[in-house]
N, C-alpha and C. Protein backbone atom coordinates (compact mmCIF):
# COMPACT_ATOMS: atom_id res chain seq x y z
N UNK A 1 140.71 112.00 88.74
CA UNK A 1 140.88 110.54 88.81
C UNK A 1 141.77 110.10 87.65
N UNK A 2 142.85 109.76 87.79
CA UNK A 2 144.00 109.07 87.00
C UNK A 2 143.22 107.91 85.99
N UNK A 3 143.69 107.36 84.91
CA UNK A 3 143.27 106.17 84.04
C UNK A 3 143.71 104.76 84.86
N UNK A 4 144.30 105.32 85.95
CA UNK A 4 144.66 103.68 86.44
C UNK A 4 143.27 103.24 87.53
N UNK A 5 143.48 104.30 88.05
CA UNK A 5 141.98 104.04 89.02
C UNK A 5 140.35 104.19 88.24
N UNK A 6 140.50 105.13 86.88
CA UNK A 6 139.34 104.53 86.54
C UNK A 6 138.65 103.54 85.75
N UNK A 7 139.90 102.88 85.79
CA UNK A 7 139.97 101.38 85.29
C UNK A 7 139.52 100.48 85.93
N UNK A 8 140.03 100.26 87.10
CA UNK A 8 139.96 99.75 88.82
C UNK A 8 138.21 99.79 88.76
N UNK A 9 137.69 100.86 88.85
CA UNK A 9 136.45 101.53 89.49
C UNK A 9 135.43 101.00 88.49
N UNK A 10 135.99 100.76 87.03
CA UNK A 10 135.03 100.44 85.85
C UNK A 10 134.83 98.90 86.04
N UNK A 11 136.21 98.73 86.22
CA UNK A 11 136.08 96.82 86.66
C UNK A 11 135.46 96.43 87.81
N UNK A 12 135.28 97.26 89.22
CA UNK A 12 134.57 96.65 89.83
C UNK A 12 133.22 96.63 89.68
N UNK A 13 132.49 98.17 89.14
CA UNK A 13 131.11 98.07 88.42
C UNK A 13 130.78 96.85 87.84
N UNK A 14 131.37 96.72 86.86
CA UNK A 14 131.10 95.75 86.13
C UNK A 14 131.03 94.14 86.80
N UNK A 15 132.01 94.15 87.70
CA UNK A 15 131.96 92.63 88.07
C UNK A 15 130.68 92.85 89.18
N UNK A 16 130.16 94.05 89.70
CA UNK A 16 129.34 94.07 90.89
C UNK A 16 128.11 93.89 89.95
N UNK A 17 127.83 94.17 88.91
CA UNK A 17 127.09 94.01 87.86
C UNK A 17 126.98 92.85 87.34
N UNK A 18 128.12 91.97 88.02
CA UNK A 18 127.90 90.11 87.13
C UNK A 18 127.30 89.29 88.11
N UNK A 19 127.93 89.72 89.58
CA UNK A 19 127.27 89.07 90.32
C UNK A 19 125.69 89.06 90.55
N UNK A 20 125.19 90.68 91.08
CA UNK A 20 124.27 91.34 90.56
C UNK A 20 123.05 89.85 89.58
N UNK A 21 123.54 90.19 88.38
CA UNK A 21 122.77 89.56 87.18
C UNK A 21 122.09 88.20 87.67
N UNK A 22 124.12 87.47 87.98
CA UNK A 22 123.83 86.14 88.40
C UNK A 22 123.22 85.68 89.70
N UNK A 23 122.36 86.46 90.69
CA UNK A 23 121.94 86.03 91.34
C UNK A 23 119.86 85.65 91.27
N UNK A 24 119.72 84.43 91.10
CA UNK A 24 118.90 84.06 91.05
C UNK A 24 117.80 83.65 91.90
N UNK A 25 116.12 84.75 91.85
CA UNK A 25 115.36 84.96 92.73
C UNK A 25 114.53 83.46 92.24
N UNK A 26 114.01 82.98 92.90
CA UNK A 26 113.17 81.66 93.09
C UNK A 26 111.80 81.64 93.91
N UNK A 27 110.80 81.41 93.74
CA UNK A 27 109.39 81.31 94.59
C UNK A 27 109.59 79.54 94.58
N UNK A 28 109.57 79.12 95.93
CA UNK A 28 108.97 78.03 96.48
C UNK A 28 108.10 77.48 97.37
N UNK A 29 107.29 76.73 97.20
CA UNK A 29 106.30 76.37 98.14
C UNK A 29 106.07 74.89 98.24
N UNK A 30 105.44 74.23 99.57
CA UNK A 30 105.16 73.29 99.39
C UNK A 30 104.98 72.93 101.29
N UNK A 31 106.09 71.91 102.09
CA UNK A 31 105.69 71.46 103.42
C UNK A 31 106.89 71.42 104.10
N UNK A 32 107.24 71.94 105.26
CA UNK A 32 108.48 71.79 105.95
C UNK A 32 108.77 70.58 106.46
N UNK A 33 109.87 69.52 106.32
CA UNK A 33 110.01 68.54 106.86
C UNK A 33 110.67 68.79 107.92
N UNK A 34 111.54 69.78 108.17
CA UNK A 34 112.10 69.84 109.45
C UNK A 34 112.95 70.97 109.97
N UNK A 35 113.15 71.58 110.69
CA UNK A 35 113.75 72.95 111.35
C UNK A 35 114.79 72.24 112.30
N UNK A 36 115.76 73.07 112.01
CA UNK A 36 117.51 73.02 112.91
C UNK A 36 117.63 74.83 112.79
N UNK A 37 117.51 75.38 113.67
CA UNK A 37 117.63 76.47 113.86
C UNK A 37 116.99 77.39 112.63
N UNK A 38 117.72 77.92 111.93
CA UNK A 38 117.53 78.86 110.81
C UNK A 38 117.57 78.37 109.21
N UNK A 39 117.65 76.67 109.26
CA UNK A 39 118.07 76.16 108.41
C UNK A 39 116.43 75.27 108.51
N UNK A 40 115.68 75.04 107.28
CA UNK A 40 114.75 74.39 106.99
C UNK A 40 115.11 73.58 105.98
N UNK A 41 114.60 72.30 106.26
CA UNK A 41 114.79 71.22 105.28
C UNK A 41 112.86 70.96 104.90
N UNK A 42 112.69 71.03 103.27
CA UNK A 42 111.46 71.59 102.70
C UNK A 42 111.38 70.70 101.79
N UNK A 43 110.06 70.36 101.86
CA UNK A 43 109.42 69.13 100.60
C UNK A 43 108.83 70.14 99.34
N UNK A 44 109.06 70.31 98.44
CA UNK A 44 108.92 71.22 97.42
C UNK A 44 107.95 70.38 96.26
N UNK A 45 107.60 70.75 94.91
CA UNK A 45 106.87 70.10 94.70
C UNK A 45 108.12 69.56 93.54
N UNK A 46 109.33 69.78 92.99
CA UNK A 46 110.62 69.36 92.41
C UNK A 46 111.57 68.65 93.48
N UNK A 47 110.97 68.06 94.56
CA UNK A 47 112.21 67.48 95.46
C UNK A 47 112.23 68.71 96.99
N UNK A 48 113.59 67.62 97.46
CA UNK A 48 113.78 67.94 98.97
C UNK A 48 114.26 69.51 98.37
N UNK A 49 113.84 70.76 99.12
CA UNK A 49 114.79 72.00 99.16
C UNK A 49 115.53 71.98 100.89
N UNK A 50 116.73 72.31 100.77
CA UNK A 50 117.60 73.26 101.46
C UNK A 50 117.57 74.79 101.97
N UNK A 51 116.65 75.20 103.05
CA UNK A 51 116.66 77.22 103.13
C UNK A 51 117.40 77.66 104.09
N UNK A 52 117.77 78.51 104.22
CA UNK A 52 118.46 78.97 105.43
C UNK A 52 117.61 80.32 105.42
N UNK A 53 116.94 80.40 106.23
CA UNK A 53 116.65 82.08 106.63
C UNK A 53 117.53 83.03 107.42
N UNK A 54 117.68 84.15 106.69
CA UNK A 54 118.32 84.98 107.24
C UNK A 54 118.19 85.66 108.28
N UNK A 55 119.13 85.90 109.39
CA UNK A 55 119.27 86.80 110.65
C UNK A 55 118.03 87.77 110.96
N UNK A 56 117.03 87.41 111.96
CA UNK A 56 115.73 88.81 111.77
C UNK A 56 114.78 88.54 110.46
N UNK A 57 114.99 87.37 109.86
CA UNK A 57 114.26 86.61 108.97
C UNK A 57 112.25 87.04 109.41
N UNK A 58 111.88 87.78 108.62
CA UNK A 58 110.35 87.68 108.92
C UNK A 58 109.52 86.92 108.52
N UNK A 59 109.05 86.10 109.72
CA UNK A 59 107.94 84.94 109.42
C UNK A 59 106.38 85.64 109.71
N UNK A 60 105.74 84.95 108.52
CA UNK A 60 104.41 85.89 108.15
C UNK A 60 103.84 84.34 108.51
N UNK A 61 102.96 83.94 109.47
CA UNK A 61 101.47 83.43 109.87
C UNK A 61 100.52 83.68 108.95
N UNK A 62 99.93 82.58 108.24
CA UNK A 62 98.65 82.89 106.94
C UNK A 62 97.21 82.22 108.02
N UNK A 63 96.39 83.10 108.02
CA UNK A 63 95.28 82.08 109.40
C UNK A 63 93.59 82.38 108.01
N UNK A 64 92.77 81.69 108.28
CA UNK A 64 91.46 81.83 107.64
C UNK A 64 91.07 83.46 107.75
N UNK A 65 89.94 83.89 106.91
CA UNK A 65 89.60 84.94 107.12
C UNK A 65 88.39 85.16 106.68
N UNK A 66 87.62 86.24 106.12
CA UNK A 66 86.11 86.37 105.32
C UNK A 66 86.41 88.28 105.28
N UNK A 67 85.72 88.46 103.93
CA UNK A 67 85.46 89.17 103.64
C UNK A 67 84.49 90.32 105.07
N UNK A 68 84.33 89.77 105.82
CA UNK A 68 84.13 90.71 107.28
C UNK A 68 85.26 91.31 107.53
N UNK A 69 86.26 90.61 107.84
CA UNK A 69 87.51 91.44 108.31
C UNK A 69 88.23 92.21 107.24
N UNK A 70 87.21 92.67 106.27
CA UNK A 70 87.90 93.59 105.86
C UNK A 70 86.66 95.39 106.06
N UNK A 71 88.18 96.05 106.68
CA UNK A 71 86.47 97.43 106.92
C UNK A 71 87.53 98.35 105.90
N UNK A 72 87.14 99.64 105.71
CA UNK A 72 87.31 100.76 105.28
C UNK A 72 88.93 101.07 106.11
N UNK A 73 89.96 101.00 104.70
CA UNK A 73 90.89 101.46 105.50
C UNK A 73 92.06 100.36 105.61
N UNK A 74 91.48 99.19 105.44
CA UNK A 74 92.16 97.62 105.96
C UNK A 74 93.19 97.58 104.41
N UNK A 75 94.63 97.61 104.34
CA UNK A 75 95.23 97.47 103.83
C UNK A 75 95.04 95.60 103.49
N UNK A 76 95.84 95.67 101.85
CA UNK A 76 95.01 93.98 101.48
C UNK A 76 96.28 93.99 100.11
N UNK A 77 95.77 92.67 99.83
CA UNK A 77 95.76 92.60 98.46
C UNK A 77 95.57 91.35 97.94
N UNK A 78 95.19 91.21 96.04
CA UNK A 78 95.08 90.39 95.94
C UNK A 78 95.36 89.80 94.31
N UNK A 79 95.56 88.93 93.94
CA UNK A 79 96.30 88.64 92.97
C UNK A 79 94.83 88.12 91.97
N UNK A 80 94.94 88.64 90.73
CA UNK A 80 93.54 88.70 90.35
C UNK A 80 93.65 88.73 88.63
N UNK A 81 92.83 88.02 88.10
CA UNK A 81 92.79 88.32 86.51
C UNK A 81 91.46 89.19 85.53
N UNK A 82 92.55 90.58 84.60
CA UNK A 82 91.51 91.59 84.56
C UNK A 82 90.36 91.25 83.58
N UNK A 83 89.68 91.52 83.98
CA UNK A 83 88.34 91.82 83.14
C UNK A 83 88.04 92.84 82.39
N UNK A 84 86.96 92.31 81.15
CA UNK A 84 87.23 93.28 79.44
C UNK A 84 86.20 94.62 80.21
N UNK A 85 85.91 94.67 81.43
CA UNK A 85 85.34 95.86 82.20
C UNK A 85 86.32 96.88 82.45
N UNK A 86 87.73 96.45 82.84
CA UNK A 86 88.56 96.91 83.44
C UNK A 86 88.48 96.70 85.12
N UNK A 87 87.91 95.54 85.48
CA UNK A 87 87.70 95.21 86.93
C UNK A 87 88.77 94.33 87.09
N UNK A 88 89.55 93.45 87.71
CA UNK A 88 89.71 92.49 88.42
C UNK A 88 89.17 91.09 89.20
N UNK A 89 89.11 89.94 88.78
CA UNK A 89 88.31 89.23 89.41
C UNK A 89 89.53 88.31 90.21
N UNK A 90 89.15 88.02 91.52
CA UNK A 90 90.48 88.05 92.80
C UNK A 90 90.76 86.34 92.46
N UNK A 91 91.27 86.09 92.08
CA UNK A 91 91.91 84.79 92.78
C UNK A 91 92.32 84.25 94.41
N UNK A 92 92.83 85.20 94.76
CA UNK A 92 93.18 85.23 96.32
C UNK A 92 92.76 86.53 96.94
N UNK A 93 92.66 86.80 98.07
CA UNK A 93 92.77 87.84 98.89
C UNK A 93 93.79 87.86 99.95
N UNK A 94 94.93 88.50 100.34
CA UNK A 94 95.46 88.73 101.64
C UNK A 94 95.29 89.84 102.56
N UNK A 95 94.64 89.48 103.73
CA UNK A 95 94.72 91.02 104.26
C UNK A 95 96.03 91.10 105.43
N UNK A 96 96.69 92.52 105.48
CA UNK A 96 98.22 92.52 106.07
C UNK A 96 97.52 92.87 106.98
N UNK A 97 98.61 93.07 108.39
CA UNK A 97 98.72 93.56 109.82
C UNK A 97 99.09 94.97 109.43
N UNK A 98 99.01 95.32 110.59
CA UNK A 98 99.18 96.68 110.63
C UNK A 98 100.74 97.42 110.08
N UNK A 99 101.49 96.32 110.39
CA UNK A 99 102.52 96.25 110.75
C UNK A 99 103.73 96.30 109.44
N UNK A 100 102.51 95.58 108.76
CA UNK A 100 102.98 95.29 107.08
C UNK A 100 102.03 96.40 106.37
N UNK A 101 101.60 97.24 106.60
CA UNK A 101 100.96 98.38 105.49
C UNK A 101 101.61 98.88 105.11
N UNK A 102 101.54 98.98 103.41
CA UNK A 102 102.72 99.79 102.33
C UNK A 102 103.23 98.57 101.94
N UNK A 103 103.53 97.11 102.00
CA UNK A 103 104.17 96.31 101.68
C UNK A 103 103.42 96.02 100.12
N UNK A 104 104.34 96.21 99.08
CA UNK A 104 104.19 96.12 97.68
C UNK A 104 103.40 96.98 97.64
N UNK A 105 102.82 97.95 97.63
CA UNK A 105 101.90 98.82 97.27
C UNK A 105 101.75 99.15 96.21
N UNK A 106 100.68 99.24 94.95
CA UNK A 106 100.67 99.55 93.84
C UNK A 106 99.95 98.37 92.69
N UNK A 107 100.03 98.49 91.72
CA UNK A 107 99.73 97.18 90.84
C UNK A 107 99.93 97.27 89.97
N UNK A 108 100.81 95.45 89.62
CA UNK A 108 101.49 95.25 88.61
C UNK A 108 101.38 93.63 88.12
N UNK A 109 102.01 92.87 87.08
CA UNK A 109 101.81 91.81 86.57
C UNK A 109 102.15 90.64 87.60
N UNK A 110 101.88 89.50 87.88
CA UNK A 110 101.19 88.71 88.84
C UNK A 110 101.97 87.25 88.33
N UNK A 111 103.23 86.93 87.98
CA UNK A 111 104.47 86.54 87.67
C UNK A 111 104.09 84.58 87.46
N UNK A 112 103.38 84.42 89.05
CA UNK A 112 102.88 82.90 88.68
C UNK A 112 101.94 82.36 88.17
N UNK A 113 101.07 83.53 88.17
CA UNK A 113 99.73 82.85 87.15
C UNK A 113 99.96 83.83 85.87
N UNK A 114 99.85 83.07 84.56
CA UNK A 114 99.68 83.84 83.79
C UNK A 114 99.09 84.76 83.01
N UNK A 115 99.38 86.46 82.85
CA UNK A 115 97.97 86.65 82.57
C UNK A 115 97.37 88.20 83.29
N UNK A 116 98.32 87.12 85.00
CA UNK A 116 97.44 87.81 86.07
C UNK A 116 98.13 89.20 86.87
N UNK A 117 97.58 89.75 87.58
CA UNK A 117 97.60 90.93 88.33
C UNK A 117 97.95 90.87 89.69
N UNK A 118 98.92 91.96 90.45
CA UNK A 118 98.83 91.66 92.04
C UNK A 118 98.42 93.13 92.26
N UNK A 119 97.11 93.63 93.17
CA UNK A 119 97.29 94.77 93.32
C UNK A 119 97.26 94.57 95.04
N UNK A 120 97.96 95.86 95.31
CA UNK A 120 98.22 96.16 96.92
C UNK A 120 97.70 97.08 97.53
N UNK A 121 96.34 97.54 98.48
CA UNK A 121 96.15 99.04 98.20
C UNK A 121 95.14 98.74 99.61
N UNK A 122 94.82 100.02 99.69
CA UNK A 122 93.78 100.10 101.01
C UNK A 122 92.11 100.15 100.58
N UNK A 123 91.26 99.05 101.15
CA UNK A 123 90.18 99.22 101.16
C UNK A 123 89.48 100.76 101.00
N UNK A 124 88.80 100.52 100.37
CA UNK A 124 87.86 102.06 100.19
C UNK A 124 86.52 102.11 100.19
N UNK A 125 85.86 102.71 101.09
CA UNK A 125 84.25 102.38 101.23
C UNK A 125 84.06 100.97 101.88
N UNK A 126 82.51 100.83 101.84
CA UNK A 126 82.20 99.69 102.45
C UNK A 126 82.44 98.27 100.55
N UNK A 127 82.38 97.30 101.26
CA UNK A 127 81.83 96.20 99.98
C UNK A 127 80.63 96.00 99.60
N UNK A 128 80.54 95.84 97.95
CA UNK A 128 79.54 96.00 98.14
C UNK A 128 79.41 94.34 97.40
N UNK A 129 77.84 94.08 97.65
CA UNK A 129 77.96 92.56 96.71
C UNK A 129 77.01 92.84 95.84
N UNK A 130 77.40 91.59 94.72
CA UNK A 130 76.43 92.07 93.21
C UNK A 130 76.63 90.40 92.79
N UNK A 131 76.17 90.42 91.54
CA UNK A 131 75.97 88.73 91.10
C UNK A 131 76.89 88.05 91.03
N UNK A 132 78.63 88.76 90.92
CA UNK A 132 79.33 87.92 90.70
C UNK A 132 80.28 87.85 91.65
N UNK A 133 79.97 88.06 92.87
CA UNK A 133 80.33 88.51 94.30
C UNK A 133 80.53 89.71 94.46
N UNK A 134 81.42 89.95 95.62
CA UNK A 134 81.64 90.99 96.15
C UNK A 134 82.62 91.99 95.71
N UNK A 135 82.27 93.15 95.86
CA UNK A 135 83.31 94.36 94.98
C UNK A 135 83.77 95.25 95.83
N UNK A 136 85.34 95.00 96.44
CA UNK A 136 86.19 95.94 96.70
C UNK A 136 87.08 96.93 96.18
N UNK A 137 87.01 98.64 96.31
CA UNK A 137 87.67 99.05 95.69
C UNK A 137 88.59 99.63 96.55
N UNK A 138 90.11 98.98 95.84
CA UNK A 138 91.06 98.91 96.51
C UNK A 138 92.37 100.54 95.92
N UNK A 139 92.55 101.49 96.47
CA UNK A 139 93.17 102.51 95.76
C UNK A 139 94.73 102.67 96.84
N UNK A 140 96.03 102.91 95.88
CA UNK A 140 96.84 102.67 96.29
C UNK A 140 97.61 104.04 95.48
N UNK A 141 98.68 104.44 95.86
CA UNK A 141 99.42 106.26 95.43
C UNK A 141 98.72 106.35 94.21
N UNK A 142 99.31 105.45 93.23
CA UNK A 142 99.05 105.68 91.90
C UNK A 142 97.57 105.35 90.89
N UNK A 143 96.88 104.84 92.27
CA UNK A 143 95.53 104.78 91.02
C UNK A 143 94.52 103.75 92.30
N UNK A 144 93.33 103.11 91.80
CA UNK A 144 92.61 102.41 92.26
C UNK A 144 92.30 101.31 91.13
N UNK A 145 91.69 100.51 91.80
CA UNK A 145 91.35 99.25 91.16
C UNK A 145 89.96 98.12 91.42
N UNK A 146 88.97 98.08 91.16
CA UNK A 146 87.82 97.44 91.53
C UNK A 146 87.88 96.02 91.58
N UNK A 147 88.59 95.32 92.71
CA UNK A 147 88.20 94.15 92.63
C UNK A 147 87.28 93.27 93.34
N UNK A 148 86.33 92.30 92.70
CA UNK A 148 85.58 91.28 92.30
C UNK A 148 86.18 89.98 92.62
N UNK A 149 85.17 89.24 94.45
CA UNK A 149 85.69 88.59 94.90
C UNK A 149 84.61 87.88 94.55
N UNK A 150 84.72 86.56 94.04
CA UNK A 150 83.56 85.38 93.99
C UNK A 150 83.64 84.54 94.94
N UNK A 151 82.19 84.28 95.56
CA UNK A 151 82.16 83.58 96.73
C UNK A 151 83.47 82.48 97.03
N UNK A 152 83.65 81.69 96.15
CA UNK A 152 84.74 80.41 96.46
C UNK A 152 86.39 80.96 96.55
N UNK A 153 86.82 82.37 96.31
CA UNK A 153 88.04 82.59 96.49
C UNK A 153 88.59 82.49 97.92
N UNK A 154 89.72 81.97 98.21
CA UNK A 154 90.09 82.22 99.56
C UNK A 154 90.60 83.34 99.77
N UNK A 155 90.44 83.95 101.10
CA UNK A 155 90.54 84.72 101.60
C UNK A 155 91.64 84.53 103.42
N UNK A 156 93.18 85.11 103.08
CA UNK A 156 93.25 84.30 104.08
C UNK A 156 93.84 85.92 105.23
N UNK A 157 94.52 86.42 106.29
CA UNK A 157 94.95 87.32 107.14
C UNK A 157 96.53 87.10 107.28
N UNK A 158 96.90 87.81 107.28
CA UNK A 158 98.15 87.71 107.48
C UNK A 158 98.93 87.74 108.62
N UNK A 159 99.56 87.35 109.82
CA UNK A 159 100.07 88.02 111.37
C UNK A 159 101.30 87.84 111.37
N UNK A 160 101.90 88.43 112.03
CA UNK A 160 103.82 88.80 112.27
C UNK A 160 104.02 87.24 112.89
N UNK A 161 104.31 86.09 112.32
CA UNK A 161 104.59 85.10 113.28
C UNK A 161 106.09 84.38 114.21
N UNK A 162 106.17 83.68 114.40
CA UNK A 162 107.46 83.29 115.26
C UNK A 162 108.24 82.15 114.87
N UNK A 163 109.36 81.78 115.45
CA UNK A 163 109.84 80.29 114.83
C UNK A 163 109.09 79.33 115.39
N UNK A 164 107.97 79.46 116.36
CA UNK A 164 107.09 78.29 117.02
C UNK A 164 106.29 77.67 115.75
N UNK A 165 106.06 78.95 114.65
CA UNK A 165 104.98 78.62 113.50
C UNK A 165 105.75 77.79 112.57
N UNK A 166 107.37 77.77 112.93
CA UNK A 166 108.47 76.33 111.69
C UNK A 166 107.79 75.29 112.50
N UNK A 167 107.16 74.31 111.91
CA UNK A 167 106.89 73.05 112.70
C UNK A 167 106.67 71.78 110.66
N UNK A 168 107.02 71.21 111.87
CA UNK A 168 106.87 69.70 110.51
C UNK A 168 106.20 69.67 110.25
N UNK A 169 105.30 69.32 108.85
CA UNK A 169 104.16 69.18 108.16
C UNK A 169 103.27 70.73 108.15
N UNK A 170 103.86 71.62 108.04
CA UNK A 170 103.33 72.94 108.26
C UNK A 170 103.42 73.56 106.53
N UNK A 171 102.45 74.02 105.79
CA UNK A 171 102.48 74.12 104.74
C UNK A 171 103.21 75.49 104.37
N UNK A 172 103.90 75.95 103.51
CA UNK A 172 104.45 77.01 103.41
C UNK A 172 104.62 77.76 101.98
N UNK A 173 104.98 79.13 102.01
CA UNK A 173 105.69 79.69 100.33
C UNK A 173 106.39 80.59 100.51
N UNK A 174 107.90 80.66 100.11
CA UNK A 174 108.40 81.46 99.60
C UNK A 174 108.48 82.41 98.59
N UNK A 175 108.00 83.72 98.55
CA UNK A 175 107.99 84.26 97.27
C UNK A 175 109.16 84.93 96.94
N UNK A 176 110.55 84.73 97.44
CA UNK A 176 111.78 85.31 96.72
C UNK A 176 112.88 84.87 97.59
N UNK A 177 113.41 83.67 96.95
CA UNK A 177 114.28 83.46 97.86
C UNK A 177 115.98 82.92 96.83
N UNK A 178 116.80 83.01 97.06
CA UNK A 178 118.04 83.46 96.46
C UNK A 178 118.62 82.10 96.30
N UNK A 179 119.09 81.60 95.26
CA UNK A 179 119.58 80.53 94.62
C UNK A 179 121.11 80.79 95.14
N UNK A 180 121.87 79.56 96.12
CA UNK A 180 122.85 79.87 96.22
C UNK A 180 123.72 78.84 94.81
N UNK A 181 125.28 78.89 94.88
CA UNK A 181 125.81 78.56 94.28
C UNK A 181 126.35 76.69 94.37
N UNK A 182 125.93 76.51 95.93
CA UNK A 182 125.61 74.99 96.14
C UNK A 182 124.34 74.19 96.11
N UNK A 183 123.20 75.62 95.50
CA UNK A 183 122.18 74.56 95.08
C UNK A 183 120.93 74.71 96.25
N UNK A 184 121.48 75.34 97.55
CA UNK A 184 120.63 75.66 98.51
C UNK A 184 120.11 77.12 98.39
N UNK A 185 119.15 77.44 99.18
CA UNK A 185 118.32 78.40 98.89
C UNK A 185 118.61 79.62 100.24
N UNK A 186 118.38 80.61 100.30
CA UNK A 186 118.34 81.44 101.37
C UNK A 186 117.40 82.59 101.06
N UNK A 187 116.43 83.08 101.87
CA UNK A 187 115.38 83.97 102.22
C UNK A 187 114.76 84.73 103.95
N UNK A 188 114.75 85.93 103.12
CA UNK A 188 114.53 86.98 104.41
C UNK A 188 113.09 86.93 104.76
N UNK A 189 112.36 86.21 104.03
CA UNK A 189 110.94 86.09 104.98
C UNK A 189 109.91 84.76 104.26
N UNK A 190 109.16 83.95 104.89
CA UNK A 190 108.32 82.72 104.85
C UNK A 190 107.14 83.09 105.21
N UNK A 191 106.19 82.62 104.56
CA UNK A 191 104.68 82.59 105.38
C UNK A 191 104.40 81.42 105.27
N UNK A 192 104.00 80.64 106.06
CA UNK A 192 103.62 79.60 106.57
C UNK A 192 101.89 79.43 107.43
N UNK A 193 101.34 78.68 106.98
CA UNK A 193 99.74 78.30 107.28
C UNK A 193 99.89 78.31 108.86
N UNK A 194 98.44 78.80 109.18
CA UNK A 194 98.20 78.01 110.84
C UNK A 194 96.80 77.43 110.42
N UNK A 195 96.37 76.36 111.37
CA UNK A 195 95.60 75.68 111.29
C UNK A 195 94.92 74.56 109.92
N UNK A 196 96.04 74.03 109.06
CA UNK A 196 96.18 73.52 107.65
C UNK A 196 95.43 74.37 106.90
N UNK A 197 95.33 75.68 107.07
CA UNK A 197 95.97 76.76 106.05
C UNK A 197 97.10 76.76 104.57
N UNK A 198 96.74 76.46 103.48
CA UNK A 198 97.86 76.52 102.53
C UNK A 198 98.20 77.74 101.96
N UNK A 199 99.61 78.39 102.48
CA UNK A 199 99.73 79.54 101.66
C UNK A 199 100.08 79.50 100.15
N UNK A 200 98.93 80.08 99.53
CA UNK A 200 99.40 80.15 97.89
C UNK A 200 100.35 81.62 97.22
């Protein structure tokens, strides 16, 4: 490779590396005011947002749930703050479809609450309950994790949903969606409530 081309090759690294940097991931949530195809106009809790979902965009359905629907095996997770036990006590629970098992798998720091934990992993054994609720132990490639659901946490299911589930006044969250350069937003997947369901 000549010095002229690996000049060329260093400069485009680098600029693929600026863009790269400058692109900015965003979590939003809040209520859809209105759907035009792939383009959502969104009541946020900072003002009107702008989204465009992307082509094959996956919409995730959030519906009620209970600690029943979860058996031995039931891929989950849940975002949780640790205890001087080394337990977890859940803030939320999600349990995935089939369809979504392996999605984030593992556990790591928990970005909107501070503090907190997201672990991703498959049910193990039955639950058991004790004084400070119920104790799932959740084990995922790299390790397991005991978490401690107290009666009042929600608990919600997750299902593959459709654009029938974009509807007005439908509560919603984005957890990564891409800051464009006019200020509007774009994201490859939404979960959105059924039945005034709030996804957190």
């Amino acid at each position: 490779m000549n010095k002229t081309i690996r000049v060329a090759v260093a400069g485009a690294i680098i600029a693929a590396s600026c863009i790269v940097a400058s692109a900015q991931t965003v979590r939003v949530r809040g209520t859809i005011e209105k759907v035009d195809g792939n383009l959502l106009t969104l009541k946020a809790s900072d003002g009107e947002v702008k989204l465009t979902l992307t082509e094959n965009a996956l919409i995730v359905a959030v519906v009620k749930a209970t600690l029943a629907d979860i058996k031995e095996g039931t891929f989950l997770g849940s975002a949780a703050m640790p205890q001087p036990d080394g337990s977890q006590k859940a803030l939320e629970v999600h349990i995935f479809p089939e369809q979504m098992r392996g999605t984030g798998e593992g556990h790591r720091p928990y970005a909107p609450v501070a503090n907190s934990t997201m672990t991703n992993g498959s049910a193990a054994g039955a639950t058991v309950s004790g004084v400070e609720g119920s104790t799932i132990l959740l084990k995922y490639k790299d390790g397991e994790r005991k978490i401690v659901v107290p009666p009042n946490v929600p608990i919600v299911r997750y299902e593959i949903g459709t654009k029938g589930d974009l509807k007005a006044g439908t509560s919603f969250v984005v957890l990564a969606a891409t800051k464009k350069p006019d200020g509007t937003l774009e994201a490859p997947r939404i979960n959105v409530g059924r039945d005034g369901v709030v996804p957190q």
